[in-house]
PDB file of N, CA and C in Angstrom:
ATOM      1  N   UNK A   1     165.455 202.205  47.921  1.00  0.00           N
ATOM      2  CA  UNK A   1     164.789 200.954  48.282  1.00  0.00           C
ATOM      3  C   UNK A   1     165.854 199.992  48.791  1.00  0.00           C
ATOM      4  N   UNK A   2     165.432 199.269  50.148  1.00  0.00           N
ATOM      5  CA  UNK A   2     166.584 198.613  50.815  1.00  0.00           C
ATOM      6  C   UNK A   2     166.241 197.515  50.114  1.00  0.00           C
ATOM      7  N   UNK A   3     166.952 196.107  50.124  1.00  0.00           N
ATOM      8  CA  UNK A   3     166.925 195.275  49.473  1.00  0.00           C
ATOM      9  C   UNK A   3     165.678 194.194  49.942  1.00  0.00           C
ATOM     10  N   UNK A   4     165.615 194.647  51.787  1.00  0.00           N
ATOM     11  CA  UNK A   4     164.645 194.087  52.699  1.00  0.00           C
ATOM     12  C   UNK A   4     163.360 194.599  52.036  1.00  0.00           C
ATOM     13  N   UNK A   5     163.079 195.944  51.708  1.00  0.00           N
ATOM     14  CA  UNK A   5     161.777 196.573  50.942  1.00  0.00           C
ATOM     15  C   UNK A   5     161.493 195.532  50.208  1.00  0.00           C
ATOM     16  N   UNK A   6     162.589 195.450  49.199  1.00  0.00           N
ATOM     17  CA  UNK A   6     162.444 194.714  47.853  1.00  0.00           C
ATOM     18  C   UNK A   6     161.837 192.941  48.013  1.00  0.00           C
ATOM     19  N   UNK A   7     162.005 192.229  48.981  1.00  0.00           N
ATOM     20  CA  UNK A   7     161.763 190.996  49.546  1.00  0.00           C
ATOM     21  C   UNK A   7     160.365 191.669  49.830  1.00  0.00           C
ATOM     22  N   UNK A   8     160.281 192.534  50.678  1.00  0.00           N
ATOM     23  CA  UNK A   8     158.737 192.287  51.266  1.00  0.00           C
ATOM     24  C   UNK A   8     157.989 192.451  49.969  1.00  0.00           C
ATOM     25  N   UNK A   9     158.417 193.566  48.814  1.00  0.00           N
ATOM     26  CA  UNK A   9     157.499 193.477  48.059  1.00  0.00           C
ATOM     27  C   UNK A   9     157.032 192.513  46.816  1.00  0.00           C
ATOM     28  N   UNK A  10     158.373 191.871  46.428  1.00  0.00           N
ATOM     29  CA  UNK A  10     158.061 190.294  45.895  1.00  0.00           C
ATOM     30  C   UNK A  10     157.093 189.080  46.663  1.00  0.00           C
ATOM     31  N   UNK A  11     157.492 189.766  48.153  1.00  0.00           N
ATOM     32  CA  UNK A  11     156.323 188.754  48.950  1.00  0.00           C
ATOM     33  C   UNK A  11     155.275 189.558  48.499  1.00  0.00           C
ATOM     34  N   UNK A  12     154.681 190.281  48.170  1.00  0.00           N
ATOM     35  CA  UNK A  12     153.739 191.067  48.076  1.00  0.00           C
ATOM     36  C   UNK A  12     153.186 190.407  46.597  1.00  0.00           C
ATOM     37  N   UNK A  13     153.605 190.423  45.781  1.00  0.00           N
ATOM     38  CA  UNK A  13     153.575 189.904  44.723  1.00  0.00           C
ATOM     39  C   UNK A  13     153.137 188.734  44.740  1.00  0.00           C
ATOM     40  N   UNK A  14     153.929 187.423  45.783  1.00  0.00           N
ATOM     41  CA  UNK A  14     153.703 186.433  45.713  1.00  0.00           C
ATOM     42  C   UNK A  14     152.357 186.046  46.491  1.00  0.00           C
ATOM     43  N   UNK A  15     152.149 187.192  47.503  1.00  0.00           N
ATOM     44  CA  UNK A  15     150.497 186.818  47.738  1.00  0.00           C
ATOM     45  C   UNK A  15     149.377 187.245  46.782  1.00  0.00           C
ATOM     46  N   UNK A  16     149.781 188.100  46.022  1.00  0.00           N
ATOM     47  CA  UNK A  16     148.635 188.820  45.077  1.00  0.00           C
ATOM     48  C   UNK A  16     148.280 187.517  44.266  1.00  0.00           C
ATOM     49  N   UNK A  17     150.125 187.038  43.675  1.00  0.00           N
ATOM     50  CA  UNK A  17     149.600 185.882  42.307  1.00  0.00           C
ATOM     51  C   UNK A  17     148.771 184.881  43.111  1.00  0.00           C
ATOM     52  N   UNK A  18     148.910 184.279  44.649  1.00  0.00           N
ATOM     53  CA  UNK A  18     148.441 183.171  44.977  1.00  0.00           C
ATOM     54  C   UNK A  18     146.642 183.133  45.112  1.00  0.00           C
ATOM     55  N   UNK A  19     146.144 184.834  45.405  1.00  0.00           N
ATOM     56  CA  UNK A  19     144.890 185.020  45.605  1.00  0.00           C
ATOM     57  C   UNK A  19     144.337 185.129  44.153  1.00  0.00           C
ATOM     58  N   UNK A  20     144.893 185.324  43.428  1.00  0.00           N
ATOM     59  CA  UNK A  20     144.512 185.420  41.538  1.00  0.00           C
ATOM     60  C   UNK A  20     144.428 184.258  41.337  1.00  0.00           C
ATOM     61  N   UNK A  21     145.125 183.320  41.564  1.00  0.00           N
ATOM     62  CA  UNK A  21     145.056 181.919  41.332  1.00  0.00           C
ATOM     63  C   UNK A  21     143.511 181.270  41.729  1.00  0.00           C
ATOM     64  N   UNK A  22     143.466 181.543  43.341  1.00  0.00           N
ATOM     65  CA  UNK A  22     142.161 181.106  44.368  1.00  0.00           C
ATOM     66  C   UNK A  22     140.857 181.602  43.257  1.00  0.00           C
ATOM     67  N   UNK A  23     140.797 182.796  42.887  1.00  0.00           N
ATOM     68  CA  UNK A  23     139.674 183.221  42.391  1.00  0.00           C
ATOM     69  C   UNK A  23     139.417 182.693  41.186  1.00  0.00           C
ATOM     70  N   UNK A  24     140.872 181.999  40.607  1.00  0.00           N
ATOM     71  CA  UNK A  24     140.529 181.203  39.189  1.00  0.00           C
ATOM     72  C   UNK A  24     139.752 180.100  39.706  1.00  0.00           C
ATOM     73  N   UNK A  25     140.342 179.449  40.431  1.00  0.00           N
ATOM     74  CA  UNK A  25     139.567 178.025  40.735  1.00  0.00           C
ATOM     75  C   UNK A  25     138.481 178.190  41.788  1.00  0.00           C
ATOM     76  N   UNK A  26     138.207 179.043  42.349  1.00  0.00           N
ATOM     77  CA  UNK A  26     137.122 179.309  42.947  1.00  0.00           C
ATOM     78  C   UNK A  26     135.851 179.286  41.811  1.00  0.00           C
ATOM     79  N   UNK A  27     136.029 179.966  40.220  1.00  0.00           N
ATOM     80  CA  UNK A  27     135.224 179.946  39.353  1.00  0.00           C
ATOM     81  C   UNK A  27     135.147 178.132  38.648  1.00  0.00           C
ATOM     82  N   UNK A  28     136.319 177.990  38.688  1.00  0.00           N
ATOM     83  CA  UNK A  28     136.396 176.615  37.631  1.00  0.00           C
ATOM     84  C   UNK A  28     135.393 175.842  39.128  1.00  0.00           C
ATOM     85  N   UNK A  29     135.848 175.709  40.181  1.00  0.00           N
ATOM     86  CA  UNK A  29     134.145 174.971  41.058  1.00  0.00           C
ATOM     87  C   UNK A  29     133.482 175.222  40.986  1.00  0.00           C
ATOM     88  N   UNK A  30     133.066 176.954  40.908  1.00  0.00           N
ATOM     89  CA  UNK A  30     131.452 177.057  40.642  1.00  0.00           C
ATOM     90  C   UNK A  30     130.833 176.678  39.456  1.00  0.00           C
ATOM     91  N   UNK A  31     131.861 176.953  38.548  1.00  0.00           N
ATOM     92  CA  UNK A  31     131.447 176.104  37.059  1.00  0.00           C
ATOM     93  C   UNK A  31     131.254 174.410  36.943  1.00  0.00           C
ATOM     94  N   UNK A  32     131.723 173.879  38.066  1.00  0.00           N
ATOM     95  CA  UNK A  32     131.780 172.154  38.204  1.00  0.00           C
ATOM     96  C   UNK A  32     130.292 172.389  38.950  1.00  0.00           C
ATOM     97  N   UNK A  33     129.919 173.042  39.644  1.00  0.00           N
ATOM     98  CA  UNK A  33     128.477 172.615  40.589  1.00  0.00           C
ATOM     99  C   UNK A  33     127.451 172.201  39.612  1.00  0.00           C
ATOM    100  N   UNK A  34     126.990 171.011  40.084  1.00  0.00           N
ATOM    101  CA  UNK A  34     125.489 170.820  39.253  1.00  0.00           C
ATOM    102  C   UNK A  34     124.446 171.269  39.683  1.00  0.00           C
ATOM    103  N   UNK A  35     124.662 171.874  41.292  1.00  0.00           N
ATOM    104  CA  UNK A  35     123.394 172.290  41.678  1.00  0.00           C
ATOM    105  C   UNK A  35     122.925 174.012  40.934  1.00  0.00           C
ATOM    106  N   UNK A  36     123.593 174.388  40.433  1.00  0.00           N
ATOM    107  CA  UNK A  36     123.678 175.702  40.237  1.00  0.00           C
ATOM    108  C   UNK A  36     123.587 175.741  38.872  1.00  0.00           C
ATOM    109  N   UNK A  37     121.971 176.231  38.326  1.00  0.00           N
ATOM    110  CA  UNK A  37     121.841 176.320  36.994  1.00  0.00           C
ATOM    111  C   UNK A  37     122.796 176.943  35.837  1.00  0.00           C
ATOM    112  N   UNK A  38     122.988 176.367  34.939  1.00  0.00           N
ATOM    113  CA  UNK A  38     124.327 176.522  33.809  1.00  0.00           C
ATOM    114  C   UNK A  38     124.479 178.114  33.606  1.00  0.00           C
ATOM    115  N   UNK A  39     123.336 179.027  32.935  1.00  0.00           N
ATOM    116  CA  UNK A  39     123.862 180.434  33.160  1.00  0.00           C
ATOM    117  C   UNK A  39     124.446 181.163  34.080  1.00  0.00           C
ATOM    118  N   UNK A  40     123.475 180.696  35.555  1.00  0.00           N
ATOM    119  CA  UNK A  40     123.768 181.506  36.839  1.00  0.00           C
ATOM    120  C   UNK A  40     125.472 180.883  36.909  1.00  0.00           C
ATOM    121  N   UNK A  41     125.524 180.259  36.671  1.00  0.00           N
ATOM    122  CA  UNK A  41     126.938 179.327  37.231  1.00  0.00           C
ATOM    123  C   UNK A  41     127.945 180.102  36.119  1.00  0.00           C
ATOM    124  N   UNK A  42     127.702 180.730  34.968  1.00  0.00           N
ATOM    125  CA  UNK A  42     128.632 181.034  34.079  1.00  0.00           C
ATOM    126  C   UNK A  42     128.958 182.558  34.263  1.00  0.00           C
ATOM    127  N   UNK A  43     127.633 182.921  34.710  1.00  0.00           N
ATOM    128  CA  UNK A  43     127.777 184.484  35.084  1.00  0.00           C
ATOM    129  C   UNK A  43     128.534 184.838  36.051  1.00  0.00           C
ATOM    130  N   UNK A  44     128.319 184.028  37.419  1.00  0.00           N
ATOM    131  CA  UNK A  44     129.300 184.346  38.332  1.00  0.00           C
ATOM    132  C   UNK A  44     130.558 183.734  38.276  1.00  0.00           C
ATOM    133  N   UNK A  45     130.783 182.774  37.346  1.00  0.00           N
ATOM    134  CA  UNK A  45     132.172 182.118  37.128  1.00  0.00           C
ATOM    135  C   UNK A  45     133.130 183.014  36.041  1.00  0.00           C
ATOM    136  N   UNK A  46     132.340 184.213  35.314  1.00  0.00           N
ATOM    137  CA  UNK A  46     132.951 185.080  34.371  1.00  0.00           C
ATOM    138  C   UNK A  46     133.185 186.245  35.210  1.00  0.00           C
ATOM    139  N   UNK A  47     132.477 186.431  36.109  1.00  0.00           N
ATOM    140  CA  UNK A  47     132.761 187.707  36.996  1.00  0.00           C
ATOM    141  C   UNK A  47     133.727 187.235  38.100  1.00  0.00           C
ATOM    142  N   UNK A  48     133.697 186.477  38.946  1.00  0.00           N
ATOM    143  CA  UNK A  48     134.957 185.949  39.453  1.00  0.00           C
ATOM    144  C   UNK A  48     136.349 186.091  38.453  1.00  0.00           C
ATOM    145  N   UNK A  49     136.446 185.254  37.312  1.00  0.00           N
ATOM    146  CA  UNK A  49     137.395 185.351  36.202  1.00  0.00           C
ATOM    147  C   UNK A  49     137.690 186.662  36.284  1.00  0.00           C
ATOM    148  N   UNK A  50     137.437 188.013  36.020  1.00  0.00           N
ATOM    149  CA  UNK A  50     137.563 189.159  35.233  1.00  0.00           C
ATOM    150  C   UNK A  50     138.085 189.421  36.612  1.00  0.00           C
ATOM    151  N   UNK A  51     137.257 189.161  37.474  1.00  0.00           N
ATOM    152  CA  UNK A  51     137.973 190.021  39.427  1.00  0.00           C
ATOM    153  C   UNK A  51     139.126 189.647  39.182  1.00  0.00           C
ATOM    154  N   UNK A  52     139.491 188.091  39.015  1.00  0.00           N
ATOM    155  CA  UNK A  52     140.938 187.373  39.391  1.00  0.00           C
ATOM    156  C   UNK A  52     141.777 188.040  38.366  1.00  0.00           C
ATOM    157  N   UNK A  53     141.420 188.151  37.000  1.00  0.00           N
ATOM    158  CA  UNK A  53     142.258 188.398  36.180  1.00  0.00           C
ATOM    159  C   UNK A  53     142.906 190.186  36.287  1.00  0.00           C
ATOM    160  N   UNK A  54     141.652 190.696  36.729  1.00  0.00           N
ATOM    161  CA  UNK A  54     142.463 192.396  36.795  1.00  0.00           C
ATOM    162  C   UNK A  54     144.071 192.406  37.743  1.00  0.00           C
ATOM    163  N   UNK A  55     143.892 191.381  38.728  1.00  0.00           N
ATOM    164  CA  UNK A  55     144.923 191.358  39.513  1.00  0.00           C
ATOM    165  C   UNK A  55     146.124 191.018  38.421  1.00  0.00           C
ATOM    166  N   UNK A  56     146.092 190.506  37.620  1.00  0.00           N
ATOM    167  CA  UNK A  56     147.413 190.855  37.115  1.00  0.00           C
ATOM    168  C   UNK A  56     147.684 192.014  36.208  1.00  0.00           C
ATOM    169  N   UNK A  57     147.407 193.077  35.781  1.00  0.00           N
ATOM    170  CA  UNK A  57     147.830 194.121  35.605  1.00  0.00           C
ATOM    171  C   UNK A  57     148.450 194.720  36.726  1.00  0.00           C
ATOM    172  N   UNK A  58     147.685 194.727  38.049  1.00  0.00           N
ATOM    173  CA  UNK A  58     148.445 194.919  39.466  1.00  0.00           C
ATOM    174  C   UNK A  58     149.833 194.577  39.211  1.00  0.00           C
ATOM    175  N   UNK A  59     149.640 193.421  39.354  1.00  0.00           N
ATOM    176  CA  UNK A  59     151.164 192.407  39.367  1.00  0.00           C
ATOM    177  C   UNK A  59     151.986 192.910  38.412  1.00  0.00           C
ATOM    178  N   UNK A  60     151.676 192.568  37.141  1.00  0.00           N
ATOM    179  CA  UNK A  60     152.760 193.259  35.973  1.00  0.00           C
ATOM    180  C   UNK A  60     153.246 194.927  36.449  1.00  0.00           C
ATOM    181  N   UNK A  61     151.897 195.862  37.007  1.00  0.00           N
ATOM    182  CA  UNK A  61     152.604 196.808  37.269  1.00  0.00           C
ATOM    183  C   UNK A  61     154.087 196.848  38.214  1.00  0.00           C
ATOM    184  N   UNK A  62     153.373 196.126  39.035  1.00  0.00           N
ATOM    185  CA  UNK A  62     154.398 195.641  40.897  1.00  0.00           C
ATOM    186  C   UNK A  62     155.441 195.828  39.943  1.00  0.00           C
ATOM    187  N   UNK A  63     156.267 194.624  39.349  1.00  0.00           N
ATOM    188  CA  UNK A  63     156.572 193.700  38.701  1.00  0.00           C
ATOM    189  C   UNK A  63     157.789 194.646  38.217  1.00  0.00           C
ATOM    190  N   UNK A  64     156.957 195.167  37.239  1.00  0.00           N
ATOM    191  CA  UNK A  64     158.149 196.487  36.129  1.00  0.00           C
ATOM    192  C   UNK A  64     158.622 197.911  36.763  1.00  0.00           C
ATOM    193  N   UNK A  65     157.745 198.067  37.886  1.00  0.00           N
ATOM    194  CA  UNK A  65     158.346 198.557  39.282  1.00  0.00           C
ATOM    195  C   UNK A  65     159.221 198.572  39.729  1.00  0.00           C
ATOM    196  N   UNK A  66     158.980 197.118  40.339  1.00  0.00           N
ATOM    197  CA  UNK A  66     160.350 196.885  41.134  1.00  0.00           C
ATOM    198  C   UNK A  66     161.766 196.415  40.037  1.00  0.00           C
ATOM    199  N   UNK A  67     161.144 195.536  38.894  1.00  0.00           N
ATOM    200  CA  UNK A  67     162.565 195.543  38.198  1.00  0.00           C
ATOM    201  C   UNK A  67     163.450 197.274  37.685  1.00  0.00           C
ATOM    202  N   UNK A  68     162.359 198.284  37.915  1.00  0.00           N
ATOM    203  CA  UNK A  68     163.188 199.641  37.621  1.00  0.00           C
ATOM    204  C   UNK A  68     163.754 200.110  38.684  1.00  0.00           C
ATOM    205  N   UNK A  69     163.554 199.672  39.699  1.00  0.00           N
ATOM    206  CA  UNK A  69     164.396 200.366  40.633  1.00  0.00           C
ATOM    207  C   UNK A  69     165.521 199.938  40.915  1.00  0.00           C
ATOM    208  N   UNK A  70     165.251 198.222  40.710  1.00  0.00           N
ATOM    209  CA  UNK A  70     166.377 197.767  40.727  1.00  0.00           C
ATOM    210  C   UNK A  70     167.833 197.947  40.276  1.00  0.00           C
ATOM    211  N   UNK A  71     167.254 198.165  38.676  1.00  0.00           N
ATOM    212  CA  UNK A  71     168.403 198.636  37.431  1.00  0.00           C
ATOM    213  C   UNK A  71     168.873 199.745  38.040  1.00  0.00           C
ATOM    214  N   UNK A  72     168.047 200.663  38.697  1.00  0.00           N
ATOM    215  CA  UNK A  72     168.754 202.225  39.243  1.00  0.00           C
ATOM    216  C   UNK A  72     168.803 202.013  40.426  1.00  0.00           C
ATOM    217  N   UNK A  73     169.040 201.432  40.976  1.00  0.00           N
ATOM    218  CA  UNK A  73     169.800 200.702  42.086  1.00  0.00           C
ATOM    219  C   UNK A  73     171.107 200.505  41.762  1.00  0.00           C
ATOM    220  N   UNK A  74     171.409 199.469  40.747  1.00  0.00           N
ATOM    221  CA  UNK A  74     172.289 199.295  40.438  1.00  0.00           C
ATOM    222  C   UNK A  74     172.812 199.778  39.192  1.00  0.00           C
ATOM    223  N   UNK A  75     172.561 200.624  39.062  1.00  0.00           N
ATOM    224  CA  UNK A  75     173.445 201.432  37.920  1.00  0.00           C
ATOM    225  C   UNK A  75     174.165 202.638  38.905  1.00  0.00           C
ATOM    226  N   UNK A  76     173.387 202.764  40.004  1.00  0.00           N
ATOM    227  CA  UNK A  76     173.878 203.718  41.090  1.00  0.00           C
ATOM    228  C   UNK A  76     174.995 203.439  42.246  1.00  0.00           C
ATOM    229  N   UNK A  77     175.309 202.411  42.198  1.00  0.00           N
ATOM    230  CA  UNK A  77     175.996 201.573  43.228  1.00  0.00           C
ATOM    231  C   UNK A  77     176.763 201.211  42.704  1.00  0.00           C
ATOM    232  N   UNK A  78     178.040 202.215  42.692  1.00  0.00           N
ATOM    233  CA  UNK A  78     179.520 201.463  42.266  1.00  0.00           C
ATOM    234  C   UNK A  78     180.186 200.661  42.941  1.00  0.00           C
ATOM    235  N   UNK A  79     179.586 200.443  44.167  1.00  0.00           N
ATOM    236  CA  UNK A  79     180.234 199.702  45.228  1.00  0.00           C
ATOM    237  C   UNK A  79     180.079 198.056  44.822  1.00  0.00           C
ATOM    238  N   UNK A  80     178.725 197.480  44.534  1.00  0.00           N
ATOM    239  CA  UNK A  80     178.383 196.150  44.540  1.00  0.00           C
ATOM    240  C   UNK A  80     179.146 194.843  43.835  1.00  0.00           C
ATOM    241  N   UNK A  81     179.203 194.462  44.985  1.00  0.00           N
ATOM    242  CA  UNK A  81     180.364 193.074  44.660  1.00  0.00           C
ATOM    243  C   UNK A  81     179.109 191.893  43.564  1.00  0.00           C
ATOM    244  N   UNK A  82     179.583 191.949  42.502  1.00  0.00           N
ATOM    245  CA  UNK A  82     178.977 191.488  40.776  1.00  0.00           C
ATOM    246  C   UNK A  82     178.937 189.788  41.264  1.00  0.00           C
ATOM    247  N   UNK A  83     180.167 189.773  41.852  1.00  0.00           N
ATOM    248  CA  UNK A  83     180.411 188.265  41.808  1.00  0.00           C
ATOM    249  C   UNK A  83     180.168 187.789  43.011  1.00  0.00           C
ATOM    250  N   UNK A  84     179.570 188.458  44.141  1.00  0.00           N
ATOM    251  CA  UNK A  84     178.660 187.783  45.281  1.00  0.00           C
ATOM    252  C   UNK A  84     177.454 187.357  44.793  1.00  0.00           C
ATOM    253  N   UNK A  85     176.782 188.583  44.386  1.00  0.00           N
ATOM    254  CA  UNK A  85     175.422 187.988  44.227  1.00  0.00           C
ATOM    255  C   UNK A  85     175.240 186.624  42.704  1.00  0.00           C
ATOM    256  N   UNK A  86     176.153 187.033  41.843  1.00  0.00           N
ATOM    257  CA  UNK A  86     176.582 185.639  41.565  1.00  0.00           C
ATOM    258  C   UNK A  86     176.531 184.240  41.474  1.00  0.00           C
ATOM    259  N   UNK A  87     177.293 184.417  43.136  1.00  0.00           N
ATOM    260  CA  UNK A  87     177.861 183.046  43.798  1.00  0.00           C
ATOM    261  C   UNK A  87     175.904 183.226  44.051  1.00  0.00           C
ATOM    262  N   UNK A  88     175.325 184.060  45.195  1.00  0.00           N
ATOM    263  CA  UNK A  88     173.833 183.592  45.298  1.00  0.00           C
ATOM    264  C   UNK A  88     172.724 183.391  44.474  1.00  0.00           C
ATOM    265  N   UNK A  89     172.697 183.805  43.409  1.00  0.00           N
ATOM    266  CA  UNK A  89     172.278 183.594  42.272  1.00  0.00           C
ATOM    267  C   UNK A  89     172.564 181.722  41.800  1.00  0.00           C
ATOM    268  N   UNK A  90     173.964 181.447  41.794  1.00  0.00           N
ATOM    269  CA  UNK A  90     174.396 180.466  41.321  1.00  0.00           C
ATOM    270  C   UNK A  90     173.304 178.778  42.597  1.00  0.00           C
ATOM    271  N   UNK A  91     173.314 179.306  43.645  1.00  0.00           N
ATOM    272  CA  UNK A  91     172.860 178.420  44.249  1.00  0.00           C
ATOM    273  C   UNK A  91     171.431 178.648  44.950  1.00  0.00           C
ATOM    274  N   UNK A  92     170.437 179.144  43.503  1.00  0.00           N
ATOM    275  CA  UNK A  92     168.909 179.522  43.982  1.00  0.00           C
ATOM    276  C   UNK A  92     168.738 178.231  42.948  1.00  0.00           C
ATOM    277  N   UNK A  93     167.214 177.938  43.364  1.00  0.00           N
ATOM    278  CA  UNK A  93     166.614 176.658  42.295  1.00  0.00           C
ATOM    279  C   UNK A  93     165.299 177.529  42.193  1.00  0.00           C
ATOM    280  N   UNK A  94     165.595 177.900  40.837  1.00  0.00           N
ATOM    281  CA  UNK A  94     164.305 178.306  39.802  1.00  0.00           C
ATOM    282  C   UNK A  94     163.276 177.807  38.925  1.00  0.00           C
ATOM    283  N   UNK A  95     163.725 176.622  39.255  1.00  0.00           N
ATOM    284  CA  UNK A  95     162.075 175.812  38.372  1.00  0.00           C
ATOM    285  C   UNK A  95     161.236 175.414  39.538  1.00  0.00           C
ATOM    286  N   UNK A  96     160.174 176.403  39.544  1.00  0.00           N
ATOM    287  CA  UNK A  96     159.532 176.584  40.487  1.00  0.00           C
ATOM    288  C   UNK A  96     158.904 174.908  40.562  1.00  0.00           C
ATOM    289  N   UNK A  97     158.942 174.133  39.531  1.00  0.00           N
ATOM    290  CA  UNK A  97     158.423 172.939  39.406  1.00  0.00           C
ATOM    291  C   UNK A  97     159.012 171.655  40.588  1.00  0.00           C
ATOM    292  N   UNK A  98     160.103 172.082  40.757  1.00  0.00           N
ATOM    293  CA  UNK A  98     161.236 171.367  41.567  1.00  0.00           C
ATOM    294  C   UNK A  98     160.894 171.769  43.305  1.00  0.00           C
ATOM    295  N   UNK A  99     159.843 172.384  43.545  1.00  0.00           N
ATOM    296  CA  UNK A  99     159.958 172.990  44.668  1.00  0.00           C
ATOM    297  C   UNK A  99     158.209 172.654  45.283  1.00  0.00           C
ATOM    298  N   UNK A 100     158.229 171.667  45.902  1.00  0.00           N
ATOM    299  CA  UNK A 100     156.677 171.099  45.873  1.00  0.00           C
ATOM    300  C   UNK A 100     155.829 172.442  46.580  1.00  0.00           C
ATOM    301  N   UNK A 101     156.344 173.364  47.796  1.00  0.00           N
ATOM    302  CA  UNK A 101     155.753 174.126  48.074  1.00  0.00           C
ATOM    303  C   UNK A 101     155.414 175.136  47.079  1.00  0.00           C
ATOM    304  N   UNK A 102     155.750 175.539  45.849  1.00  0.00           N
ATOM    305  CA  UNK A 102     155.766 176.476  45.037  1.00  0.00           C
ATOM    306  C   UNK A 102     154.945 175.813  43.808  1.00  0.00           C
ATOM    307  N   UNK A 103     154.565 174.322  43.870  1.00  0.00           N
ATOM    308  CA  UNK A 103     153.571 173.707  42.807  1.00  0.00           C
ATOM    309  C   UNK A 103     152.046 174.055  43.314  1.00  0.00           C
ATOM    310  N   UNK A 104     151.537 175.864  43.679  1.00  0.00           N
ATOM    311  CA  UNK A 104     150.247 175.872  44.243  1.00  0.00           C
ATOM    312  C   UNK A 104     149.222 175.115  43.591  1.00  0.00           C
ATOM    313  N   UNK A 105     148.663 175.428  42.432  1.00  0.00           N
ATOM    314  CA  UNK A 105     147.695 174.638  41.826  1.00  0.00           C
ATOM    315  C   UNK A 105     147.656 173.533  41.652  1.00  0.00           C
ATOM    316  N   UNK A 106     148.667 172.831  41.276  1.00  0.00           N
ATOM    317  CA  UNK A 106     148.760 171.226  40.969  1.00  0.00           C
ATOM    318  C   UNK A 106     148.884 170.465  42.355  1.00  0.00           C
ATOM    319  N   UNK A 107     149.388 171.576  43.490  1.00  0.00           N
ATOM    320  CA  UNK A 107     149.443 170.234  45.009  1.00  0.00           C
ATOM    321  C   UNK A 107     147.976 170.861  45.582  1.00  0.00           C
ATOM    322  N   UNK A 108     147.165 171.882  45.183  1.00  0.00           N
ATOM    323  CA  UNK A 108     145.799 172.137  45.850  1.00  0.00           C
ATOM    324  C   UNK A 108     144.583 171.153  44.911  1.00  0.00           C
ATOM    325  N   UNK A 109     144.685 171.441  43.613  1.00  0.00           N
ATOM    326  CA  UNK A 109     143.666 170.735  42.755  1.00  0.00           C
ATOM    327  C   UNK A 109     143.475 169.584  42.457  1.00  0.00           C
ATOM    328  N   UNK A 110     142.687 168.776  42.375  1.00  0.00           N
ATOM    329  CA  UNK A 110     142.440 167.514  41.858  1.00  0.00           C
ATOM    330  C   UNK A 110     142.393 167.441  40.859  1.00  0.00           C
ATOM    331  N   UNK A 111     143.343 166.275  40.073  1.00  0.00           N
ATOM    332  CA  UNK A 111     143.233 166.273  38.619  1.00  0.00           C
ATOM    333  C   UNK A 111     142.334 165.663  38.144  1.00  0.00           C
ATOM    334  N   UNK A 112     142.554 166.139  36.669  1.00  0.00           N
ATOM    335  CA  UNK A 112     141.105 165.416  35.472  1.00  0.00           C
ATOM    336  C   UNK A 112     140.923 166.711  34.612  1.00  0.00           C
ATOM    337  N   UNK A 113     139.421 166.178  33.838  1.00  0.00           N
ATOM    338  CA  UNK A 113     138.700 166.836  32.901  1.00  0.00           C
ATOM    339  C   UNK A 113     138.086 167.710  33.800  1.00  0.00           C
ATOM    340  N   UNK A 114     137.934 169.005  33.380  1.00  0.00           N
ATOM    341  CA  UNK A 114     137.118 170.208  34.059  1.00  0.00           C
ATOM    342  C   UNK A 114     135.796 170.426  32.892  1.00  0.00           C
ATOM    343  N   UNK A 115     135.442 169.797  33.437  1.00  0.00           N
ATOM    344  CA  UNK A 115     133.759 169.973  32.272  1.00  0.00           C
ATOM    345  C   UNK A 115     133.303 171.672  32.792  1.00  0.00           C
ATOM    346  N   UNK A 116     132.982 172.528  31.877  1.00  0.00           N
ATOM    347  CA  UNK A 116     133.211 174.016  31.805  1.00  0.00           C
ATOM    348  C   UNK A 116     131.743 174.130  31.641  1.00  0.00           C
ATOM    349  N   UNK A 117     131.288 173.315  30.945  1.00  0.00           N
ATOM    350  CA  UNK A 117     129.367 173.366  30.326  1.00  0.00           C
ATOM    351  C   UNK A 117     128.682 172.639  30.611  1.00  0.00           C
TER     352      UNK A 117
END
């Protein structure tokens, strides 16, 4: 696995989590509609839920995937300079919180109380 693989498939990842997300709040609106009687609205807001949620077993699989190849990647590669990736490591910003494009839910949703019933 080239390292380019490995990018596309974290992008891969990162579209799966963003459409798992959509289908959460796609339910939490149908659960806000008043036009849409309270069962009908719970039934399809639990079946949406369960769609969105299988996607992360996907993901966790992706996930423990790619972190194994990685390790045998690099348990295989006596060559790799430790203290490059390092230095790139040293100058990534990981609180995804710090990064307004990477705040999906909180810069798409409107805040408040989510009345559920």
């Amino acid at each position: 696995m080239s390292l380019k693989r490995l990018a596309r498939e974290l992008d891969e990842n990162t579209r799966q989590t963003s459409e798992m997300v959509d289908g959460i709040i796609e339910a939490l609106g149908i659960l806000q509609n008043t036009d849409t009687p309270c069962e009908e609205a719970r039934q399809k807001a639990m079946t949406q839920i369960v769609f969105s949620l299988q996607a992360q077993d996907r993901l966790e699989q992706r996930s423990n995937n790619l972190a194994i190849a990685v390790r045998k990647l690099v348990e295989h590669d006596k060559d790799i300079d430790h203290s490059r990736f390092d230095a790139i490591w040293s100058h990534l910003t990981l609180d995804e919180l710090a990064v307004p494009n990477m705040s999906g839910v909180a810069a798409r949703v409107e805040h408040g109380e989510v009345d559920l019933f």
